[in-house]
Protein backbone atom coordinates (compact mmCIF):
# COMPACT_ATOMS: atom_id res chain seq x y z
CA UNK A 1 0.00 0.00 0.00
CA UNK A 2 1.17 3.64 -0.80
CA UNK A 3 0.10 6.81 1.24
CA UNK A 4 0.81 10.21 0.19
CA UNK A 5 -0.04 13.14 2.84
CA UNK A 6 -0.40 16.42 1.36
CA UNK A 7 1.04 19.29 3.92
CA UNK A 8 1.68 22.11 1.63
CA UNK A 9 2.03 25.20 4.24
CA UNK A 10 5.06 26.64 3.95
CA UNK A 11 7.62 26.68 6.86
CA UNK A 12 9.45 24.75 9.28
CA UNK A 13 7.08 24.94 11.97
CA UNK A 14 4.15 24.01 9.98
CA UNK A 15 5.78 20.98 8.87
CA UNK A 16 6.95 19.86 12.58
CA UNK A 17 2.78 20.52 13.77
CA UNK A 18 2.28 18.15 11.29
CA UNK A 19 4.61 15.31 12.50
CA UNK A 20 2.04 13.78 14.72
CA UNK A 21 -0.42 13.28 12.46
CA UNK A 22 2.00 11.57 9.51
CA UNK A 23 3.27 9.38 12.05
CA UNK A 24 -0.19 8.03 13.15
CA UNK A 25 -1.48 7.65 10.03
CA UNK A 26 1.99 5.13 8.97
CA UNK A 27 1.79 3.25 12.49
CA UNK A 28 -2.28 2.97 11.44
CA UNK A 29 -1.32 1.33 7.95
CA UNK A 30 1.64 -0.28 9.62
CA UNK A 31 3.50 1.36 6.42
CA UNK A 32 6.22 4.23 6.01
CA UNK A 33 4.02 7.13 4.15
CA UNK A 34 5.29 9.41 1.11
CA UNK A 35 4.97 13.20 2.03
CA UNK A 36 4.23 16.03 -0.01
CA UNK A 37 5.69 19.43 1.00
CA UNK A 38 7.84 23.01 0.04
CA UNK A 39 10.99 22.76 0.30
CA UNK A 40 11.40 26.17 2.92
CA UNK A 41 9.66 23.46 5.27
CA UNK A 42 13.23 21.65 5.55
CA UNK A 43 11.58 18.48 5.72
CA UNK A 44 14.87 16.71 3.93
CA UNK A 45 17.07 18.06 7.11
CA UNK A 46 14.02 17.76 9.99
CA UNK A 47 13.22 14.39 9.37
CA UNK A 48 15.39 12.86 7.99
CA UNK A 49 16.38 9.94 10.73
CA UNK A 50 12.39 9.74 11.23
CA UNK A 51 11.66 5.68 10.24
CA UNK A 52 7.69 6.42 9.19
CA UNK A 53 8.51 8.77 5.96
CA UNK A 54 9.51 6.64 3.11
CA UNK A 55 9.94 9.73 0.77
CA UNK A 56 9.84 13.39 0.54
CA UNK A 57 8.34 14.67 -2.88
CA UNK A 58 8.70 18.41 -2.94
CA UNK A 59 6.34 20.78 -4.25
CA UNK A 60 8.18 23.60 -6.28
CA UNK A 61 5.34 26.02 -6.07
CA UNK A 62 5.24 29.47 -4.16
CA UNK A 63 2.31 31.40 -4.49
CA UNK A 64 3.58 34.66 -3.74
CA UNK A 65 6.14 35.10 -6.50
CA UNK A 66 4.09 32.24 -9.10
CA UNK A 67 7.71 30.58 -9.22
CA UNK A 68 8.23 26.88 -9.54
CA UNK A 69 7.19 24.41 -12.05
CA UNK A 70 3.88 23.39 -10.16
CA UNK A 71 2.40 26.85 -10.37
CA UNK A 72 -0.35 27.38 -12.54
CA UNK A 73 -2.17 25.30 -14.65
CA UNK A 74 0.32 23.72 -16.39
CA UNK A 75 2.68 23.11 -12.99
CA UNK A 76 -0.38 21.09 -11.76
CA UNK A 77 -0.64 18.90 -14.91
CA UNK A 78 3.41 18.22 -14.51
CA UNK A 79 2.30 17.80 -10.73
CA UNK A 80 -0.27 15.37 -11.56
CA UNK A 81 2.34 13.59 -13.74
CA UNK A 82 4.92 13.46 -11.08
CA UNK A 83 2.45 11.93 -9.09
CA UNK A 84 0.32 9.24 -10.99
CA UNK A 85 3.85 7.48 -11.49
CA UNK A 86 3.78 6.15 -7.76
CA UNK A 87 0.47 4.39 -8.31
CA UNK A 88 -0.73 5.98 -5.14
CA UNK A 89 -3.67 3.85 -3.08
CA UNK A 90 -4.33 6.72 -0.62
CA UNK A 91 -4.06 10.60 0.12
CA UNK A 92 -4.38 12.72 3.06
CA UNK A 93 -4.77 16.05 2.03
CA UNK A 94 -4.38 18.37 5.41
CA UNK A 95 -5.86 21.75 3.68
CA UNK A 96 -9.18 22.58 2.09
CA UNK A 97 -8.14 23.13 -1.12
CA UNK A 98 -10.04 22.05 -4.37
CA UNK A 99 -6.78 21.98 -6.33
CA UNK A 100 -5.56 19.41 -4.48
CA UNK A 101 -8.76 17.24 -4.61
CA UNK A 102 -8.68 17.29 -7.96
CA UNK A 103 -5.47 16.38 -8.67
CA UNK A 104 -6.17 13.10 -6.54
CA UNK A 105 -8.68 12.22 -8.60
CA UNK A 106 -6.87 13.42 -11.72
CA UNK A 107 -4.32 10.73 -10.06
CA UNK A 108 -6.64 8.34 -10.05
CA UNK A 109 -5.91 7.90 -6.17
CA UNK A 110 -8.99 5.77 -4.89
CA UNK A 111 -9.31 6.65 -1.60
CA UNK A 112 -9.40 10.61 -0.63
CA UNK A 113 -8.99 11.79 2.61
CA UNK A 114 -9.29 15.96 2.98
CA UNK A 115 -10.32 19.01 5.05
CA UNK A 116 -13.85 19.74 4.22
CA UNK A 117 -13.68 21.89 0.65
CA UNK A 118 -13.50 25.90 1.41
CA UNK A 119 -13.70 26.38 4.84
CA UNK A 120 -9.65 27.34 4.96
CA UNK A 121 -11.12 30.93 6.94
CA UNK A 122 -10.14 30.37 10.43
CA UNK A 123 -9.28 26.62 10.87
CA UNK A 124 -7.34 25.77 14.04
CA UNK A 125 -3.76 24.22 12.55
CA UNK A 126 -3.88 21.39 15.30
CA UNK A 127 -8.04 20.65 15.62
CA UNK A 128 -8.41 20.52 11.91
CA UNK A 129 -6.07 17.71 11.65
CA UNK A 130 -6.89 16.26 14.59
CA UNK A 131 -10.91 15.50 13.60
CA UNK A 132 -10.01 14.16 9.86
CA UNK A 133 -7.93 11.97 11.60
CA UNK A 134 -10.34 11.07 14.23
CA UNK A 135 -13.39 11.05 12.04
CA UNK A 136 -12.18 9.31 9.24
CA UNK A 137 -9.71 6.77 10.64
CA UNK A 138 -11.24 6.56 14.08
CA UNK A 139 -7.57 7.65 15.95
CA UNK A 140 -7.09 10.29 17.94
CA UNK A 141 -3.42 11.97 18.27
CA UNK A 142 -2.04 14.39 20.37
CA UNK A 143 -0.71 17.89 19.32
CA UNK A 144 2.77 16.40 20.68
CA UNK A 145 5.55 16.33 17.62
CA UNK A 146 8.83 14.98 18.68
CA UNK A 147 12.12 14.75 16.17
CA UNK A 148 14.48 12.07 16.42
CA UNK A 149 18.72 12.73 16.48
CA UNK A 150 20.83 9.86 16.42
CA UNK A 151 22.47 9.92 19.28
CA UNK A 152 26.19 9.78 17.66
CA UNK A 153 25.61 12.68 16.53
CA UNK A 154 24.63 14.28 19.67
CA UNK A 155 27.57 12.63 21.72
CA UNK A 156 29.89 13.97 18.86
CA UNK A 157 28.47 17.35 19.46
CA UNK A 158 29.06 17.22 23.07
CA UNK A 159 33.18 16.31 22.85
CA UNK A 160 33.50 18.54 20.28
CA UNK A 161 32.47 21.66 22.02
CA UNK A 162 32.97 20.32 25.69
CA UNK A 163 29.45 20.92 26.48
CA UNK A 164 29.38 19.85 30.09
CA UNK A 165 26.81 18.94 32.99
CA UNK A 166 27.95 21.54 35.30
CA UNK A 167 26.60 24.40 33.28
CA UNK A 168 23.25 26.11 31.99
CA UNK A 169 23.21 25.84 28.59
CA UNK A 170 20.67 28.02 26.95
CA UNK A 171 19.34 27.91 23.37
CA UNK A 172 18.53 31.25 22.35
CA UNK A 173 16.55 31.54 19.37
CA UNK A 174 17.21 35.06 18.27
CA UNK A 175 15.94 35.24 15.09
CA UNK A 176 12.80 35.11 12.76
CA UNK A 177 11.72 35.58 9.56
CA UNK A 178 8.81 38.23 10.48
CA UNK A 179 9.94 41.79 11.86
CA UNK A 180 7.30 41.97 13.94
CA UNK A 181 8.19 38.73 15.53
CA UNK A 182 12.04 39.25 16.33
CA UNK A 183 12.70 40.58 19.76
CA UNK A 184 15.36 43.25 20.40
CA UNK A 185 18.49 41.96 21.43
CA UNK A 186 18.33 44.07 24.58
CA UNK A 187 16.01 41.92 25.94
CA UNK A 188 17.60 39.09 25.35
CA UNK A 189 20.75 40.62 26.92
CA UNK A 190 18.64 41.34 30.54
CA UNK A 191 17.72 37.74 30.85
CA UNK A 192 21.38 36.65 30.19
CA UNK A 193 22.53 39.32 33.14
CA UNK A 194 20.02 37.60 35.00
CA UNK A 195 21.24 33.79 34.55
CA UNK A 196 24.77 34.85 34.53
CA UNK A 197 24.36 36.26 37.93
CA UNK A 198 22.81 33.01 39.47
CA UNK A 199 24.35 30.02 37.55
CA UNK A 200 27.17 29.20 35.17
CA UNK A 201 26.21 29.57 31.73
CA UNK A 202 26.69 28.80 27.98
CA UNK A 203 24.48 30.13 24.99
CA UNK A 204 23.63 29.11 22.01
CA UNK A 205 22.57 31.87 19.39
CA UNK A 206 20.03 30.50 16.70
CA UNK A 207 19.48 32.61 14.01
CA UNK A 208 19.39 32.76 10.24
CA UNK A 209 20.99 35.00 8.08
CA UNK A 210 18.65 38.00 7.25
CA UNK A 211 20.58 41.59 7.70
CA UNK A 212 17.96 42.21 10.59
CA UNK A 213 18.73 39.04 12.27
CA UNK A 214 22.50 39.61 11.85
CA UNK A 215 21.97 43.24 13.89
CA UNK A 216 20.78 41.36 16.85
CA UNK A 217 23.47 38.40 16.62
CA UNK A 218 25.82 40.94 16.61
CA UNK A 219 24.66 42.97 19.37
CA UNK A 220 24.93 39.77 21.57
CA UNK A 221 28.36 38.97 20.44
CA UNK A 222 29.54 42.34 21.06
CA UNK A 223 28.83 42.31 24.46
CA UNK A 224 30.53 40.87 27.75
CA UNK A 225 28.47 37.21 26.84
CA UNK A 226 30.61 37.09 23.50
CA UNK A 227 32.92 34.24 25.26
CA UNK A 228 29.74 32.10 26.48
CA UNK A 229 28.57 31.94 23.31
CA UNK A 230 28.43 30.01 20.60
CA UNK A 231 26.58 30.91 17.37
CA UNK A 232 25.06 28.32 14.98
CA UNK A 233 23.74 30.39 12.19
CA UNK A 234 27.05 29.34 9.58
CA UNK A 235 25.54 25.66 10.15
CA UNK A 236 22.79 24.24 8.03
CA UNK A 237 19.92 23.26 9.39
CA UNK A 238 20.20 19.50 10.45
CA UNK A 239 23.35 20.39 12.16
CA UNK A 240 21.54 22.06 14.43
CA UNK A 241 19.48 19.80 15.63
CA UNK A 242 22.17 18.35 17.80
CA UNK A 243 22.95 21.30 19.04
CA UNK A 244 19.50 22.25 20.23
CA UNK A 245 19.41 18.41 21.60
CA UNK A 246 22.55 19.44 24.11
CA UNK A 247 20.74 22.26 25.68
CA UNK A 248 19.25 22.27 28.90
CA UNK A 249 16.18 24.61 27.87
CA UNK A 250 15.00 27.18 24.90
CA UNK A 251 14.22 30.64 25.03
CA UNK A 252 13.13 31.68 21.19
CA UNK A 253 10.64 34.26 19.23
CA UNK A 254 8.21 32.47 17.78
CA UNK A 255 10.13 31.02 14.92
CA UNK A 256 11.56 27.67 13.97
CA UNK A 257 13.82 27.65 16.40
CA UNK A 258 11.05 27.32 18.78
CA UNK A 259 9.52 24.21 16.85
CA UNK A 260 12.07 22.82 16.62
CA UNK A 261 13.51 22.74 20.01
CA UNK A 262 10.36 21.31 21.43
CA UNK A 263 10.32 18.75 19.14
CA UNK A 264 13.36 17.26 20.34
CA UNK A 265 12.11 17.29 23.87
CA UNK A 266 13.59 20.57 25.13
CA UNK A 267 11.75 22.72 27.53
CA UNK A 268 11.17 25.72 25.28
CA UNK A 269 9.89 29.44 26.05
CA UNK A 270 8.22 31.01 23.20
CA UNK A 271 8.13 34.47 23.31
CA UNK A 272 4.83 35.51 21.46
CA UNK A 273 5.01 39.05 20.00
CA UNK A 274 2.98 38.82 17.29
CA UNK A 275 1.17 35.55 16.27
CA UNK A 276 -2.04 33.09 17.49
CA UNK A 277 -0.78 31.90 20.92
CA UNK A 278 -1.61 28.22 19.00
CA UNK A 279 2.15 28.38 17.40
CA UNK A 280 3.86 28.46 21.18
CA UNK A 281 1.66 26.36 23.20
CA UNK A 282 0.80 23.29 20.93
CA UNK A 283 3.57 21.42 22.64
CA UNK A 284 3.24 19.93 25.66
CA UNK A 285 7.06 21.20 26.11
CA UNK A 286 5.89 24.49 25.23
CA UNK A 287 5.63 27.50 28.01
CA UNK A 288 4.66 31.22 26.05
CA UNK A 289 4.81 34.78 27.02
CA UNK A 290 2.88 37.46 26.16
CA UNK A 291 3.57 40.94 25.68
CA UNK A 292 3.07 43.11 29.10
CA UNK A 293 -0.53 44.61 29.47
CA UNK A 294 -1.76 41.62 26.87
CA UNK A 295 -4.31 39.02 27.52
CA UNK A 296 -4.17 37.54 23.76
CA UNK A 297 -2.09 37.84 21.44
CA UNK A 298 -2.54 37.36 17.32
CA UNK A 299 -0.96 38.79 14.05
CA UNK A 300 -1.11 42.30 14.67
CA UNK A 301 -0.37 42.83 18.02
CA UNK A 302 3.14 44.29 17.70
CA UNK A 303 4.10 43.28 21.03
CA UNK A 304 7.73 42.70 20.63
CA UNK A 305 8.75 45.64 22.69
CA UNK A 306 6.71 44.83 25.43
CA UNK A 307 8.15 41.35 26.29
CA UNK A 308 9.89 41.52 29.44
CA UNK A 309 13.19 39.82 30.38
CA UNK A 310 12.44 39.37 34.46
CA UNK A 311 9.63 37.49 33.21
CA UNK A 312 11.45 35.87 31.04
CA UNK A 313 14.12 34.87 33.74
CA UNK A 314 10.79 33.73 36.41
CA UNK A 315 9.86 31.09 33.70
CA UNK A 316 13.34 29.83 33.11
CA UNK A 317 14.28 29.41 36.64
CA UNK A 318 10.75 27.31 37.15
CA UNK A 319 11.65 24.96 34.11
CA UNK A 320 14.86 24.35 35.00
CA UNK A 321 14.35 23.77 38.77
């Protein structure tokens, strides 16, 4: 039998929201599943040691710029090409998009699983997928995605860098790909004066490489913290997960940073400036907080000045105590 699941949002923490669901869905068939995604969702570094995805097909389309050969209609006939030639039996298709249902059946998949048609307006990421899955294959799964490292490669990590038990160390995911999302490095700079006075501590700067994201990496490594660092933006992706996997806890913006460090079983604390609270507390491992002098937070709040470091520090010393 061959599965294909459709997750075509674009991003890194989309795709790890998603984990839970792919997984259940191969242990239900008792088969590894093919997976259809973007490639900015990094799904060839994230899960790549993960035993229930036999293959990653990537979709080349991006609907912003109309780039990629499955835009338009002739991308989706090459689409529908790519995909009749693995004889699918069924598809999962976790959006509510008639495109998609039609290329199934274009595919001549037999059985179609999908999001009811046009009701993509306000759809909860984690409930949506949760009742297909639950109403259509009678299992339920928890909003609980985990990624697996082999462990050599966290060991190795380890030696290399003499990462030892006697210290704090502190994942600090500094960047993000929204403006509105990326927390001045100030801030981040408070709560470090605030460990550093209590414990002994190493941090790890996660960031990519955006000009604005630089400015704040810079800031931190300018500043009396530069020797306790160590910064992991010249690495690709998958080399950070064993990284991430050495550190006792996570403080990141909401960004994939913070996805991806509670996937690998990290305590992490999302700092929500500017998005549905859903994207930091999905995780069990999860702990957000909110602007000061805000109840909720969604896309729009521009809270990213208001996030305060004591707090911040509060959380941290809770988690890790």
């Amino acid at each position: 039998m061959k599965i294909l699941i459709v997750q075509n949002k674009k991003g890194i923490g989309d795709l790890i929201i998603f984990l839970p669901f792919i997984e259940a869905l191969a242990k239900k068939f008792e088969t590894q599943v093919y997976l259809l995604v973007k490639e900015n969702s990094k799904a060839l570094d994230i899960v790549e040691d993960n035993k229930y995805i036999k293959e990653i097909i990537v979709l080349d389309r991006d609907n912003q710029s109309n780039d990629g050969i499955h835009e338009g209609v002739f991308g989706t006939f090459r689409l529908i090409k790519k995909l009749k030639q693995y004889k699918f039996d069924k598809i999962f298709i976790f959006n509510s998009s008639l495109r998609f249902n039609l290329i199934a059946k274009l595919c001549y998949i037999k059985d179609v699983y999908q999001y009811p048609l046009f009701f993509k307006k306000n759809q909860n990421i984690t409930l949506a997928a949760q009742k297909l899955l639950e109403s259509k294959m009678g299992i339920k799964v928890k909003s609980d995605p985990q990624i697996l490292v082999d462990e050599k490669k966290i060991n190795s990590i380890k030696i290399i860098n003499n990462i030892s038990s006697n210290e704090k160390n502190i994942l600090l995911g500094i960047g993000g790909s929204g403006s509105t999302k990326r927390i001045p490095a100030k801030t981040f700079l408070k709560f470090m004066d605030y460990c550093d006075e209590n414990y002994k501590c190493r941090f790890f700067l996660a960031t990519g490489k955006l000009h604005e994201e630089q400015i704040i990496l810079d800031e931190i490594l300018n500043s009396k913290f530069k020797q306790k660092c160590i910064r992991l933006d010249n690495l690709r992706l998958k080399e950070t997960l064993p990284y991430i996997k050495n550190c006792n806890i996570s403080i990141c913006n909401d960004s994939s940073f913070s996805h991806l460090s509670a996937a690998l079983g990290i305590p992490t604390i999302v700092l929500m400036a500017d998005t549905p609270i859903i994207y930091g507390s999905y995780s069990p491992r999860m702990h957000p907080i909110l602007p000061d002098g805000v109840k909720e937070v969604k896309h729009d709040t521009l809270g990213k000045d208001k996030i305060n470091a004591q707090k911040i520090y509060e959380k941290f010393e809770f988690l890790i105590n």
